[in-house]
PDB file of N, CA and C in Angstrom:
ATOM      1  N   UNK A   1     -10.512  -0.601   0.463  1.00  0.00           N
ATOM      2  CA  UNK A   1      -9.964  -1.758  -0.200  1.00  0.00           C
ATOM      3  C   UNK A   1      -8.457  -1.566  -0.321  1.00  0.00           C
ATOM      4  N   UNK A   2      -7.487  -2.605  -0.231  1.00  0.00           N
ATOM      5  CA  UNK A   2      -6.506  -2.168  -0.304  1.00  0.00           C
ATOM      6  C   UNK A   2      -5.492  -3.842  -0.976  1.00  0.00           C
ATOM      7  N   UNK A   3      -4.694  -3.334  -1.993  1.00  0.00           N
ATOM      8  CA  UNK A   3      -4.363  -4.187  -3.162  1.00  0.00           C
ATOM      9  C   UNK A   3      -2.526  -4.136  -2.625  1.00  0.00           C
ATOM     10  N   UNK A   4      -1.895  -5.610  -3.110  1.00  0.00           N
ATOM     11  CA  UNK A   4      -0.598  -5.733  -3.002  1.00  0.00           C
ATOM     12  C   UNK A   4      -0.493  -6.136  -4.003  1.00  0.00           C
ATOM     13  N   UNK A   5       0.452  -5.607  -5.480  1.00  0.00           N
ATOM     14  CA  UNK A   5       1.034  -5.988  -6.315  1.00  0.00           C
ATOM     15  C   UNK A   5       2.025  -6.836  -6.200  1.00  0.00           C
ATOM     16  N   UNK A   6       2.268  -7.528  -7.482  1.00  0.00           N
ATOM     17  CA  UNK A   6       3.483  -8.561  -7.199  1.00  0.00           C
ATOM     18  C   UNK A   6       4.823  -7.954  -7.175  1.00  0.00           C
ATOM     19  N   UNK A   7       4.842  -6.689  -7.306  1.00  0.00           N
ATOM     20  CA  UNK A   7       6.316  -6.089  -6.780  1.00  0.00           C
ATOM     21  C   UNK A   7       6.319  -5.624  -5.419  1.00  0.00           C
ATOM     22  N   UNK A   8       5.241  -5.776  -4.441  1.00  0.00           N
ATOM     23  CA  UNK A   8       5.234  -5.177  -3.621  1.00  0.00           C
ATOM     24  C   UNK A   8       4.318  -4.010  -3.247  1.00  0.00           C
ATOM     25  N   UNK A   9       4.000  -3.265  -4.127  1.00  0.00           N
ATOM     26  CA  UNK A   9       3.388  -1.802  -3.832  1.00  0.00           C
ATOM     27  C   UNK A   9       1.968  -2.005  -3.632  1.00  0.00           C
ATOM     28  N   UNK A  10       1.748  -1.402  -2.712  1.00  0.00           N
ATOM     29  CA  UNK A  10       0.455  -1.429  -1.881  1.00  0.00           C
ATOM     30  C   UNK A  10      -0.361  -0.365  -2.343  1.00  0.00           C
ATOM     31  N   UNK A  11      -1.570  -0.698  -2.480  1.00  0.00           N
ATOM     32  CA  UNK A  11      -2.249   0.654  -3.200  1.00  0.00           C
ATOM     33  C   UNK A  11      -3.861   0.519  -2.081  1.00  0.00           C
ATOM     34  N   UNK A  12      -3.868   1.392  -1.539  1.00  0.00           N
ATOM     35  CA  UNK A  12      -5.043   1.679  -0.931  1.00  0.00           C
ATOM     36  C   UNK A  12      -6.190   2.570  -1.553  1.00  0.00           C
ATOM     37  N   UNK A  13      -7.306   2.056  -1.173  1.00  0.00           N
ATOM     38  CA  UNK A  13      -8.730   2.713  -2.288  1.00  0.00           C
ATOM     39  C   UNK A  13      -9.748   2.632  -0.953  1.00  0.00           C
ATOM     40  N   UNK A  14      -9.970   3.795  -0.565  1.00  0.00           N
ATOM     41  CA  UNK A  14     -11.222   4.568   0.239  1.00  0.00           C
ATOM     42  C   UNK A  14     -12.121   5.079  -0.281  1.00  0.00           C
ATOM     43  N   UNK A  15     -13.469   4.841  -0.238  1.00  0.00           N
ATOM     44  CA  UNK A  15     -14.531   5.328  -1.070  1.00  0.00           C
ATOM     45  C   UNK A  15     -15.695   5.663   0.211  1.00  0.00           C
ATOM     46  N   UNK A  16     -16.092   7.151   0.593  1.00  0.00           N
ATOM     47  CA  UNK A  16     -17.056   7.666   0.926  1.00  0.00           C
ATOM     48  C   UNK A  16     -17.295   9.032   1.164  1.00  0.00           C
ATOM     49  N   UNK A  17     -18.398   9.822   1.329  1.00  0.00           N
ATOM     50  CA  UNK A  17     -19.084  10.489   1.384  1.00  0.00           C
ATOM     51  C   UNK A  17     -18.788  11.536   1.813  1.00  0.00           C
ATOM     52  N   UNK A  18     -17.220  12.305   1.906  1.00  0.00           N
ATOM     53  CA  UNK A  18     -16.578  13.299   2.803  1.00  0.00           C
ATOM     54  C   UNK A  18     -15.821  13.930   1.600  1.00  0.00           C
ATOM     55  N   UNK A  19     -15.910  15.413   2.149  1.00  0.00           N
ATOM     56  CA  UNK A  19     -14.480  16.544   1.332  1.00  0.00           C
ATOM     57  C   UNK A  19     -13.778  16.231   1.667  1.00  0.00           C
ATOM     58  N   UNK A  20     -13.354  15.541   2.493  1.00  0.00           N
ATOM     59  CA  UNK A  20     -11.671  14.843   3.157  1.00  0.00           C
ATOM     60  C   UNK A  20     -11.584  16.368   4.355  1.00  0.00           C
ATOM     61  N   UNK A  21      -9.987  16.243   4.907  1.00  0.00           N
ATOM     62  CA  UNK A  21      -8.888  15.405   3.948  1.00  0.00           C
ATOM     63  C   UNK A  21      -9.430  14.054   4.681  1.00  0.00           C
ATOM     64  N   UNK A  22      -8.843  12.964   3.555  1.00  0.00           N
ATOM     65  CA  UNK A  22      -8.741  11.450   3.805  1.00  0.00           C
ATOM     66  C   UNK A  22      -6.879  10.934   4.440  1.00  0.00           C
ATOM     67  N   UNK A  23      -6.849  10.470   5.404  1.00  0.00           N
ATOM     68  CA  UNK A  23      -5.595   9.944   5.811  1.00  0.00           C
ATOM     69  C   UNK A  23      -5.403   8.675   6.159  1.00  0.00           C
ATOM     70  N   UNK A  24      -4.765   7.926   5.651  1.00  0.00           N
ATOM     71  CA  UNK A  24      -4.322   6.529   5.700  1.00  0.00           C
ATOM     72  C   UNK A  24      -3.137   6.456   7.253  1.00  0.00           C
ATOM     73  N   UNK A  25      -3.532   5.497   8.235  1.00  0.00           N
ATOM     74  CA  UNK A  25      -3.217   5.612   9.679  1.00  0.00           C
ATOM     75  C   UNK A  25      -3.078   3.989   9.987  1.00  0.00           C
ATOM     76  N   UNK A  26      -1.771   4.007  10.443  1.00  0.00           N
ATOM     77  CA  UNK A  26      -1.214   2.819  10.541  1.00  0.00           C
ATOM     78  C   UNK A  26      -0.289   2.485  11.564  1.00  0.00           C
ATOM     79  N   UNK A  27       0.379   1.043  12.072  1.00  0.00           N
ATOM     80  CA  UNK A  27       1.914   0.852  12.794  1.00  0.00           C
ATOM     81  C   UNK A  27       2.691   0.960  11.700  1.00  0.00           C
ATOM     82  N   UNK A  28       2.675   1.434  10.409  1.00  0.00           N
ATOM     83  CA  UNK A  28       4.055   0.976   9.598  1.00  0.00           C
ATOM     84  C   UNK A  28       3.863   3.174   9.467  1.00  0.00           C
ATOM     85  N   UNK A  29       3.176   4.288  10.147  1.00  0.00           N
ATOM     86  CA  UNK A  29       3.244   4.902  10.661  1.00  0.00           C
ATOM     87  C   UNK A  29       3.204   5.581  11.816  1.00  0.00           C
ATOM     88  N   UNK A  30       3.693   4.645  12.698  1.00  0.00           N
ATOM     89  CA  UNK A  30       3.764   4.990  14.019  1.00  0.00           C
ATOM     90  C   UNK A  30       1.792   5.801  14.615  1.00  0.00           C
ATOM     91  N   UNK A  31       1.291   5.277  13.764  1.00  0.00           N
ATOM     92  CA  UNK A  31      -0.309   5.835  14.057  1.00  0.00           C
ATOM     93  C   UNK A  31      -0.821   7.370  13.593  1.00  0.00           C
ATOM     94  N   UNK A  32       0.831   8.375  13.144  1.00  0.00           N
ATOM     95  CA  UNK A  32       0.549   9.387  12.860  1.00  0.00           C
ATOM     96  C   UNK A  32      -0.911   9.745  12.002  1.00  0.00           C
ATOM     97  N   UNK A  33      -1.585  10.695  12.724  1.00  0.00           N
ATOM     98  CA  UNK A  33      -2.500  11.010  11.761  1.00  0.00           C
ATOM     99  C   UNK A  33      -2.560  12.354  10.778  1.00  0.00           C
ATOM    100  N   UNK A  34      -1.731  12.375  10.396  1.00  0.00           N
ATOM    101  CA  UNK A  34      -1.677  13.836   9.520  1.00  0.00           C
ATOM    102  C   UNK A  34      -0.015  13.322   8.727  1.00  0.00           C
ATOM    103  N   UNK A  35       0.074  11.987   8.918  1.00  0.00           N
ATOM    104  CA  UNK A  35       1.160  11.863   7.716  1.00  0.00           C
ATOM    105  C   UNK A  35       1.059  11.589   6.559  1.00  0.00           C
ATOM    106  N   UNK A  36      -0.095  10.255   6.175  1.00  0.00           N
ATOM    107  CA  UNK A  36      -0.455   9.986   5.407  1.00  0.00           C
ATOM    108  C   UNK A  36      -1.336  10.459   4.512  1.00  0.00           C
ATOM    109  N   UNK A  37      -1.477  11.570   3.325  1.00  0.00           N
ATOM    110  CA  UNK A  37      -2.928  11.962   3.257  1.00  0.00           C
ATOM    111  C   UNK A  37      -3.119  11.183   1.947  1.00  0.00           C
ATOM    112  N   UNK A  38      -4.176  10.916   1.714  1.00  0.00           N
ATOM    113  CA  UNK A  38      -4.904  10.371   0.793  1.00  0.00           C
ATOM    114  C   UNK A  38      -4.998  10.985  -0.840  1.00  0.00           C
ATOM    115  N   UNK A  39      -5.036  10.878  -1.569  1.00  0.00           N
ATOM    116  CA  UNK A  39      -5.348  11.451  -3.079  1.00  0.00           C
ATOM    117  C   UNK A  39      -6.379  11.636  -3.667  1.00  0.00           C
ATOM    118  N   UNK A  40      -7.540  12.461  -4.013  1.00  0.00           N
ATOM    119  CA  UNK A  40      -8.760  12.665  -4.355  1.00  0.00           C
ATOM    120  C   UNK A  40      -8.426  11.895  -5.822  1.00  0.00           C
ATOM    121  N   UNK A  41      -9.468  10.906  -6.357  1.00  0.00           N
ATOM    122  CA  UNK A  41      -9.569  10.370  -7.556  1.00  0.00           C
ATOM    123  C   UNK A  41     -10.796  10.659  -8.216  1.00  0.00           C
ATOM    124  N   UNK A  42     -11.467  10.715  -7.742  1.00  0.00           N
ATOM    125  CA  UNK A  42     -13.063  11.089  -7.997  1.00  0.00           C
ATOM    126  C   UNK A  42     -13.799  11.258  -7.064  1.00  0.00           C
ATOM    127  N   UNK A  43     -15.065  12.345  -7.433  1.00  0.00           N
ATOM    128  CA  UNK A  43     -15.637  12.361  -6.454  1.00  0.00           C
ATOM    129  C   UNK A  43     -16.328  11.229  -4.995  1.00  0.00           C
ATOM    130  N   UNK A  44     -15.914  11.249  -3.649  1.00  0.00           N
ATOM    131  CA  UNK A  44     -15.566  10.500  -2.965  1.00  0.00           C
ATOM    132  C   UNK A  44     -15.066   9.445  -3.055  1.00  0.00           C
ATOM    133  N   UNK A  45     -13.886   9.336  -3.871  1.00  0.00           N
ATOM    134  CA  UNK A  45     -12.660   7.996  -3.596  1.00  0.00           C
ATOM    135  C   UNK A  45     -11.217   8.504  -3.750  1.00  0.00           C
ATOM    136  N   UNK A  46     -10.706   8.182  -2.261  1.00  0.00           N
ATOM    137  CA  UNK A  46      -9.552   8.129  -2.372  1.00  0.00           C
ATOM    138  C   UNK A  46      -8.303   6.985  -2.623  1.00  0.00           C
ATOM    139  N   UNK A  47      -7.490   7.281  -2.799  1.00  0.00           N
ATOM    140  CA  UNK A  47      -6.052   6.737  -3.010  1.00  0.00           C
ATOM    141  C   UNK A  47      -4.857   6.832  -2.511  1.00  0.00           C
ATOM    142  N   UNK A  48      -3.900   5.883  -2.213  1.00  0.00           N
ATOM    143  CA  UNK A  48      -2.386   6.181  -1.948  1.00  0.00           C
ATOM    144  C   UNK A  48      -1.816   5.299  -2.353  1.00  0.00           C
ATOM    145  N   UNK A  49      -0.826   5.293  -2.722  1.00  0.00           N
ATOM    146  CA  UNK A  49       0.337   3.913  -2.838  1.00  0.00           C
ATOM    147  C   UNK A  49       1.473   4.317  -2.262  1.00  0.00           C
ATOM    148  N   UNK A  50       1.492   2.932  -1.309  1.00  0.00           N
ATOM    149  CA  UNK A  50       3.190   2.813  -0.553  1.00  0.00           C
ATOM    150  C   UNK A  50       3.569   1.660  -1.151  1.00  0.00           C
ATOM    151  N   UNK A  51       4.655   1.565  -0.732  1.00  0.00           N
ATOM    152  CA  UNK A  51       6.343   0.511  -1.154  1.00  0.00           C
ATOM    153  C   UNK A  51       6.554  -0.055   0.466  1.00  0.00           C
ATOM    154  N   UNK A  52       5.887  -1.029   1.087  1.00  0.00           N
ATOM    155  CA  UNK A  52       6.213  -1.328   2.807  1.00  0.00           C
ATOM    156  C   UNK A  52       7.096  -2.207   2.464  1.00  0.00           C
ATOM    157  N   UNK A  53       7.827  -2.635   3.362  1.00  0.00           N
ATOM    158  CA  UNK A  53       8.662  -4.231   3.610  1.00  0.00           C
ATOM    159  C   UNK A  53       7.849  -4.981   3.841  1.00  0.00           C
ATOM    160  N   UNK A  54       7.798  -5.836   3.922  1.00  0.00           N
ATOM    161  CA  UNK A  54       7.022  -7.326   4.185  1.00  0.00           C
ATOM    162  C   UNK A  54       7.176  -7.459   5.201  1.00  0.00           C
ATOM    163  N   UNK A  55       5.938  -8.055   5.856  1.00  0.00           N
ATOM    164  CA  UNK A  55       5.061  -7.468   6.820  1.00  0.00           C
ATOM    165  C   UNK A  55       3.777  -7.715   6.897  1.00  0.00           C
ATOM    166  N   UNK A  56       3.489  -7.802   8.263  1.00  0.00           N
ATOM    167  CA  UNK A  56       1.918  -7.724   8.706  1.00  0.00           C
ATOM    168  C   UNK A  56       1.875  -6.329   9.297  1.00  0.00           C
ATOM    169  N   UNK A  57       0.921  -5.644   9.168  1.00  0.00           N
ATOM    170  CA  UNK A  57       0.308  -4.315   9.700  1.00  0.00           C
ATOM    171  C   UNK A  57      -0.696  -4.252  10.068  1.00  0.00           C
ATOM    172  N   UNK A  58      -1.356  -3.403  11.267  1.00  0.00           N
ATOM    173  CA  UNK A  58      -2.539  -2.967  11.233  1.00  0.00           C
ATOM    174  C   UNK A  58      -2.571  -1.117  10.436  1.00  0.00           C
ATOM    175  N   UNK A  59      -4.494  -1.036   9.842  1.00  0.00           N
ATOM    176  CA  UNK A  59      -4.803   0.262   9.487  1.00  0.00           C
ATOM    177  C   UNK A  59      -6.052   0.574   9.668  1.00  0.00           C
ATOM    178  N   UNK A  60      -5.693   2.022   9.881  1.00  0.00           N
ATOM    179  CA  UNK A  60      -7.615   2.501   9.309  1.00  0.00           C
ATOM    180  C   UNK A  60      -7.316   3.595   8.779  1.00  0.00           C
ATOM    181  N   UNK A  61      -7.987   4.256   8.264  1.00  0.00           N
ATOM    182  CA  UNK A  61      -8.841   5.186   7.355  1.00  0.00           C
ATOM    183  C   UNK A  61      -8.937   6.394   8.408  1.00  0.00           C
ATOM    184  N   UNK A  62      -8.898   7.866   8.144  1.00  0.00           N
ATOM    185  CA  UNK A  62      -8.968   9.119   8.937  1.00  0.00           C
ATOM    186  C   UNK A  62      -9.457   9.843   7.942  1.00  0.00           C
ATOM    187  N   UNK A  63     -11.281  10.069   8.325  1.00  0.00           N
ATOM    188  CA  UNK A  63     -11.515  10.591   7.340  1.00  0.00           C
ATOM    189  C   UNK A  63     -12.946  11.976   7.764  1.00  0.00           C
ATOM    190  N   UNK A  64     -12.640  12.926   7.824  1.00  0.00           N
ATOM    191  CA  UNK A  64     -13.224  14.459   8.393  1.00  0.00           C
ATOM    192  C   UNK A  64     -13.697  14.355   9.849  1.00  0.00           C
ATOM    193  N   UNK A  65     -12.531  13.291  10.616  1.00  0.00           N
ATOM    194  CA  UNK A  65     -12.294  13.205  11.861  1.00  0.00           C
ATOM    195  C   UNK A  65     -12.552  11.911  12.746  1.00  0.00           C
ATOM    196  N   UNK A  66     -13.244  11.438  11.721  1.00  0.00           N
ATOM    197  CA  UNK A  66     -14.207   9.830  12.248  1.00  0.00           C
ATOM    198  C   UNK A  66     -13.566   8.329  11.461  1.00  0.00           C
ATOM    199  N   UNK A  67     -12.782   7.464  12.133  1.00  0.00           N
ATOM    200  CA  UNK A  67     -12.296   6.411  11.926  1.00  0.00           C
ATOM    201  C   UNK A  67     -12.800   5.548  11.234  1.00  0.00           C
ATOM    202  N   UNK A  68     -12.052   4.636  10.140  1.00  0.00           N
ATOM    203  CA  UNK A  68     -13.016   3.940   9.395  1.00  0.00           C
ATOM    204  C   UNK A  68     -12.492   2.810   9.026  1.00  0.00           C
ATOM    205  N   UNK A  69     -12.850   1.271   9.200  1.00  0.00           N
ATOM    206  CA  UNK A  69     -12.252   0.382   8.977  1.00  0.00           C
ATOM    207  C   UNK A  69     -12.529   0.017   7.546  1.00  0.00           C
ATOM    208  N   UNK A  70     -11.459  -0.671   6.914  1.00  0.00           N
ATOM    209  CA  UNK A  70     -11.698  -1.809   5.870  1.00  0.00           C
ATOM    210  C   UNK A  70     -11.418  -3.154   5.649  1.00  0.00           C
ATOM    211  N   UNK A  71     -13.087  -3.477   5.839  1.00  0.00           N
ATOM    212  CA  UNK A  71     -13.838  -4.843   5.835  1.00  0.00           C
ATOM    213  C   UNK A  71     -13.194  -5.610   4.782  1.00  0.00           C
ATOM    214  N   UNK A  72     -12.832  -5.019   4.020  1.00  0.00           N
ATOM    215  CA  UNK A  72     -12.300  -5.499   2.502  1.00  0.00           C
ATOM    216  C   UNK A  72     -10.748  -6.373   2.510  1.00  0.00           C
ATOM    217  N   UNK A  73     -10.154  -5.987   3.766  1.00  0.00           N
ATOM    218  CA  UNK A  73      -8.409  -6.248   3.927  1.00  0.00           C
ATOM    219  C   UNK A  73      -8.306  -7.610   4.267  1.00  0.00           C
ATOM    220  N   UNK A  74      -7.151  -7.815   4.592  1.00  0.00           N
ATOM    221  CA  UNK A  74      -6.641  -8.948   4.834  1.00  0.00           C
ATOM    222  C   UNK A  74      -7.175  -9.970   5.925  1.00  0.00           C
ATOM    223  N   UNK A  75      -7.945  -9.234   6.986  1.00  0.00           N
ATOM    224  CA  UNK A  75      -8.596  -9.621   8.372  1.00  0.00           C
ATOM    225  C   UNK A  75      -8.829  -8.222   9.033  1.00  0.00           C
ATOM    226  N   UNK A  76      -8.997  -8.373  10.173  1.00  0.00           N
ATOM    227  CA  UNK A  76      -9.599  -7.661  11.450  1.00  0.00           C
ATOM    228  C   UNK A  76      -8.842  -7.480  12.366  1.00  0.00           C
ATOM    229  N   UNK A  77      -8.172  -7.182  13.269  1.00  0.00           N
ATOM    230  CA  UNK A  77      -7.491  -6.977  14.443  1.00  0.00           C
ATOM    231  C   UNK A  77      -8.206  -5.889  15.929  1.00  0.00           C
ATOM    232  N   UNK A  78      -8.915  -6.290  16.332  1.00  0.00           N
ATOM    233  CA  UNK A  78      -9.338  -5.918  17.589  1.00  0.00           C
ATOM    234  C   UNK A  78      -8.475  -4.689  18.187  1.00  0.00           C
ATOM    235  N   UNK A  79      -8.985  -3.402  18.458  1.00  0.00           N
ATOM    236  CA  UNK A  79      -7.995  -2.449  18.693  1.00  0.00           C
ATOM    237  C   UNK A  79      -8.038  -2.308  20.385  1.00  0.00           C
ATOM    238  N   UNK A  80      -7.210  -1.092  21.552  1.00  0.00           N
ATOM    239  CA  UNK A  80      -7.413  -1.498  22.486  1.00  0.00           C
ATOM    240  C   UNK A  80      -9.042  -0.762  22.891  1.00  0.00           C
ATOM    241  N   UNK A  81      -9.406   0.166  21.877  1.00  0.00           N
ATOM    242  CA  UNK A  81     -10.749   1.079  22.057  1.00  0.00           C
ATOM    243  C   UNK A  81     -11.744   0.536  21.434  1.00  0.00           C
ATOM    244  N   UNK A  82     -11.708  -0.911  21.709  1.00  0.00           N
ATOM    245  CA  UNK A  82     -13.196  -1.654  20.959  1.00  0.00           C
ATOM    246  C   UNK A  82     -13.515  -1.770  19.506  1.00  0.00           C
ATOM    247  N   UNK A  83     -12.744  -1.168  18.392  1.00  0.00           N
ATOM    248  CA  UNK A  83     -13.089  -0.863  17.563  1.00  0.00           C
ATOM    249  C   UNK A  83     -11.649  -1.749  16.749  1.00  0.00           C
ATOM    250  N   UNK A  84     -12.414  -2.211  15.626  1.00  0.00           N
ATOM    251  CA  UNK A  84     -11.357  -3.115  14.937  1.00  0.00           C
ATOM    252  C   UNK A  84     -10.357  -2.547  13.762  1.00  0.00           C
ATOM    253  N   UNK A  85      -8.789  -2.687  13.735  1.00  0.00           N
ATOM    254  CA  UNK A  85      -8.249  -2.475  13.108  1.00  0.00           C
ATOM    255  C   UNK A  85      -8.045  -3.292  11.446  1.00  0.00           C
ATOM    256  N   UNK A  86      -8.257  -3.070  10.202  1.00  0.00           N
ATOM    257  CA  UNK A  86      -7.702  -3.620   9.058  1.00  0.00           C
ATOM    258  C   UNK A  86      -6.439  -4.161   9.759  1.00  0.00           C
ATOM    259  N   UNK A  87      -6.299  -5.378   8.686  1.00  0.00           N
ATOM    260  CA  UNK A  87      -4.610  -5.985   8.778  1.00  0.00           C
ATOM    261  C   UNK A  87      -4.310  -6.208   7.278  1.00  0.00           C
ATOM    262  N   UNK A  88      -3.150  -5.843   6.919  1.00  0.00           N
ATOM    263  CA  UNK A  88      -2.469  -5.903   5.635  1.00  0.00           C
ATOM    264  C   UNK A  88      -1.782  -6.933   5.728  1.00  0.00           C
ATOM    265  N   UNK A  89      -1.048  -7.604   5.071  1.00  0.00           N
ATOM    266  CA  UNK A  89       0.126  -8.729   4.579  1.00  0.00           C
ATOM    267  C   UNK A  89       0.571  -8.131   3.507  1.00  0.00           C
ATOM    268  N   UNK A  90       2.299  -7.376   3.883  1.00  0.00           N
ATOM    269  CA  UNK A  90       2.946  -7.426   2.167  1.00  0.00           C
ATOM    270  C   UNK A  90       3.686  -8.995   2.656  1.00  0.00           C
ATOM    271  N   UNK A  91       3.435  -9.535   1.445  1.00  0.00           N
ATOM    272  CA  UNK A  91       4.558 -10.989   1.546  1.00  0.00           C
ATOM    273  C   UNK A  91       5.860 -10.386   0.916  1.00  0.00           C
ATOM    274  N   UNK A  92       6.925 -11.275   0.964  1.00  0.00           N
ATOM    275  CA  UNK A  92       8.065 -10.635   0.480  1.00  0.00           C
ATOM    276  C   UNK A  92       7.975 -11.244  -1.177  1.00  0.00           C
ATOM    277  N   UNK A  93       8.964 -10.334  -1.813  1.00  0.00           N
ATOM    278  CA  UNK A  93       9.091 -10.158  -3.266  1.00  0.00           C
ATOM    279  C   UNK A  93      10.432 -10.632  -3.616  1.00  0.00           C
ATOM    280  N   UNK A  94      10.135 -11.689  -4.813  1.00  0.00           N
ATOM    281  CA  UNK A  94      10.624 -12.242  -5.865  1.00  0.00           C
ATOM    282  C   UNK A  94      11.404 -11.552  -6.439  1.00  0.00           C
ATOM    283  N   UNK A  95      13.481 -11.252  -6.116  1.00  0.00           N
ATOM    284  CA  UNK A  95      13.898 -10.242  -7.245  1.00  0.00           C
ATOM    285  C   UNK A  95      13.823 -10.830  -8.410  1.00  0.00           C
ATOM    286  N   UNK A  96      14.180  -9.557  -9.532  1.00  0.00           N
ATOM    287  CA  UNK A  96      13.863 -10.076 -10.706  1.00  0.00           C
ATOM    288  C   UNK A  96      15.250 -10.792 -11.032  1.00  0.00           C
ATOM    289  N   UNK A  97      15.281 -11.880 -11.557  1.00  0.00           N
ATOM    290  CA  UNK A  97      15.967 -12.473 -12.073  1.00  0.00           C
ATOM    291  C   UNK A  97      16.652 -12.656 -13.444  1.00  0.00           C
ATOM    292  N   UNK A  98      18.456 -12.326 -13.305  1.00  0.00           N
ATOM    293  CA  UNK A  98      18.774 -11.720 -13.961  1.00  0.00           C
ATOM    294  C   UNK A  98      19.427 -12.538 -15.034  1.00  0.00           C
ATOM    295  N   UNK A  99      19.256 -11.971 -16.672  1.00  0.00           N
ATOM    296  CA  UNK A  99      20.053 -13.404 -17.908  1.00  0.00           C
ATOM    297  C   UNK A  99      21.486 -13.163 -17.332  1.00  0.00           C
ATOM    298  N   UNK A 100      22.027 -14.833 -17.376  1.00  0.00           N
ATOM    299  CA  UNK A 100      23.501 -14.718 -17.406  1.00  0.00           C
ATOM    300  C   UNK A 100      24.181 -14.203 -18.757  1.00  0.00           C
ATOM    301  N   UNK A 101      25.492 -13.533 -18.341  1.00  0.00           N
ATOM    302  CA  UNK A 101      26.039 -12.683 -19.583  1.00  0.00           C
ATOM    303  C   UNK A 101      26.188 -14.089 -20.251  1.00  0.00           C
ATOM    304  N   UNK A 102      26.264 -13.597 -21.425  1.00  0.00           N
ATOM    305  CA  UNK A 102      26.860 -14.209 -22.745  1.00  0.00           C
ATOM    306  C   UNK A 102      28.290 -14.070 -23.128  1.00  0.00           C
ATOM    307  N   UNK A 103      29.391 -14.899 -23.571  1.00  0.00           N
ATOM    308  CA  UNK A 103      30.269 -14.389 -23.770  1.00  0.00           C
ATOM    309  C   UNK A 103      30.578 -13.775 -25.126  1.00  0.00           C
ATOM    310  N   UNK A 104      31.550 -13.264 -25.453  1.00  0.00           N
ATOM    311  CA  UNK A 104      31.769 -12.339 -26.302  1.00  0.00           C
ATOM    312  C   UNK A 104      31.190 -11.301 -26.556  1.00  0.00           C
ATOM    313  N   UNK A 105      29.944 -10.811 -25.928  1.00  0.00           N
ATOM    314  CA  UNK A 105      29.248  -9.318 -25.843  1.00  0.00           C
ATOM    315  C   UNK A 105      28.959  -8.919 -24.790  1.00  0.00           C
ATOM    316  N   UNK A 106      29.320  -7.872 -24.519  1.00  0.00           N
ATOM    317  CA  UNK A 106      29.279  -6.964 -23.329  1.00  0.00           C
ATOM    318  C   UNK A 106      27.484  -6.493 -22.685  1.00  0.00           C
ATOM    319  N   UNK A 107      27.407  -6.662 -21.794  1.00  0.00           N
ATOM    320  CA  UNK A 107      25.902  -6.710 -21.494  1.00  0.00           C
ATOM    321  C   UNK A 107      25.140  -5.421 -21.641  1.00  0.00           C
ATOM    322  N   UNK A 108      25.961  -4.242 -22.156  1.00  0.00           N
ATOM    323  CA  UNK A 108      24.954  -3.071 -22.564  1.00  0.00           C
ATOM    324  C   UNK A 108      25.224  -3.359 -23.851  1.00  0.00           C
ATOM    325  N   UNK A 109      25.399  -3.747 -24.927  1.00  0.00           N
ATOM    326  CA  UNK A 109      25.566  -4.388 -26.172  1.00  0.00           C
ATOM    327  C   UNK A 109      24.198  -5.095 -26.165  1.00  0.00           C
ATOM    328  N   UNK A 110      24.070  -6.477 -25.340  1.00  0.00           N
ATOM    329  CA  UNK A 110      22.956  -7.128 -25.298  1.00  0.00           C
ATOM    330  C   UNK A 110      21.633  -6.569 -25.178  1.00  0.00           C
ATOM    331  N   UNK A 111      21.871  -5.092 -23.868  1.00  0.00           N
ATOM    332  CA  UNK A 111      20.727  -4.325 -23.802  1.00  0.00           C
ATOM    333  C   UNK A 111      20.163  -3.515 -25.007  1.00  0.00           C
ATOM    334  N   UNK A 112      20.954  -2.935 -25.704  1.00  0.00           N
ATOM    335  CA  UNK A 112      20.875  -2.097 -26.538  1.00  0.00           C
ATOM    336  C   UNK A 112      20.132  -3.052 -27.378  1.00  0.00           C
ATOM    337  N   UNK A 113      20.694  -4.178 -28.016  1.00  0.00           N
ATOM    338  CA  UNK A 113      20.081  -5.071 -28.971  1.00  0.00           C
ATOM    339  C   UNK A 113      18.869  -5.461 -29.112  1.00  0.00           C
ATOM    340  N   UNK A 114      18.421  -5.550 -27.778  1.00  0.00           N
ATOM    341  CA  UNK A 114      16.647  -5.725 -27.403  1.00  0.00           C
ATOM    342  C   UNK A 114      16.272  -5.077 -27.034  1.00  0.00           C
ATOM    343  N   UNK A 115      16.032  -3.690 -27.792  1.00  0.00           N
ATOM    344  CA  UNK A 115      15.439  -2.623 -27.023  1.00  0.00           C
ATOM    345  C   UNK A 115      14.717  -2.162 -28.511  1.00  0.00           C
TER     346      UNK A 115
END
């Protein structure tokens, strides 16, 4: 399963039946498989969170040697070895939008005040 927050950050969640290691394998990693490793959360589920640019990607899952898609993502992408790739969407992000100063107080004045 894999989640895009509204700031952007992508959080991936793998859940099965392996000591790992678990590796997250992608184009927004050149396909490396031993870059990404995964985070043990509980027994069989893993985790990672990235920060991508916005973007479409393909991924899968590298997990005690045997490839693993998630059904759960954005769509499917057909790989060239028969076997289908996850597709992600980060959309792009909303900066935060900032109060105009006020005059006569200096804006770490203002910060300080609401804190």
């Amino acid at each position: 399963m894999v989640h895009v927050d509204e700031t952007g950050k992508t959080s991936f969640y793998f859940r099965h039946a392996t000591d790992g290691p678990v590796f997250l394998v992608g184009d927004f990693c050149q396909w490396q498989r031993d870059h990404l490793p995964m985070r043990r959360t509980a027994r069989h589920e893993w985790m990672l969170m990235l920060r991508l640019p916005p973007g479409t990607y393909q991924f899968r899952y590298l997990a005690g040697g045997r490839w693993f898609t998630d059904y759960a993502a954005f769509g499917l992408e057909r790989n060239p070895y028969g076997a289908y790739n996850s597709v992600l969407r980060v959309p792009k992000v909303r900066p935060a939008v900032r109060e105009p100063a006020r005059a006569g107080r200096p804006a770490a004045q203002r910060l300080a005040a609401s804190a």
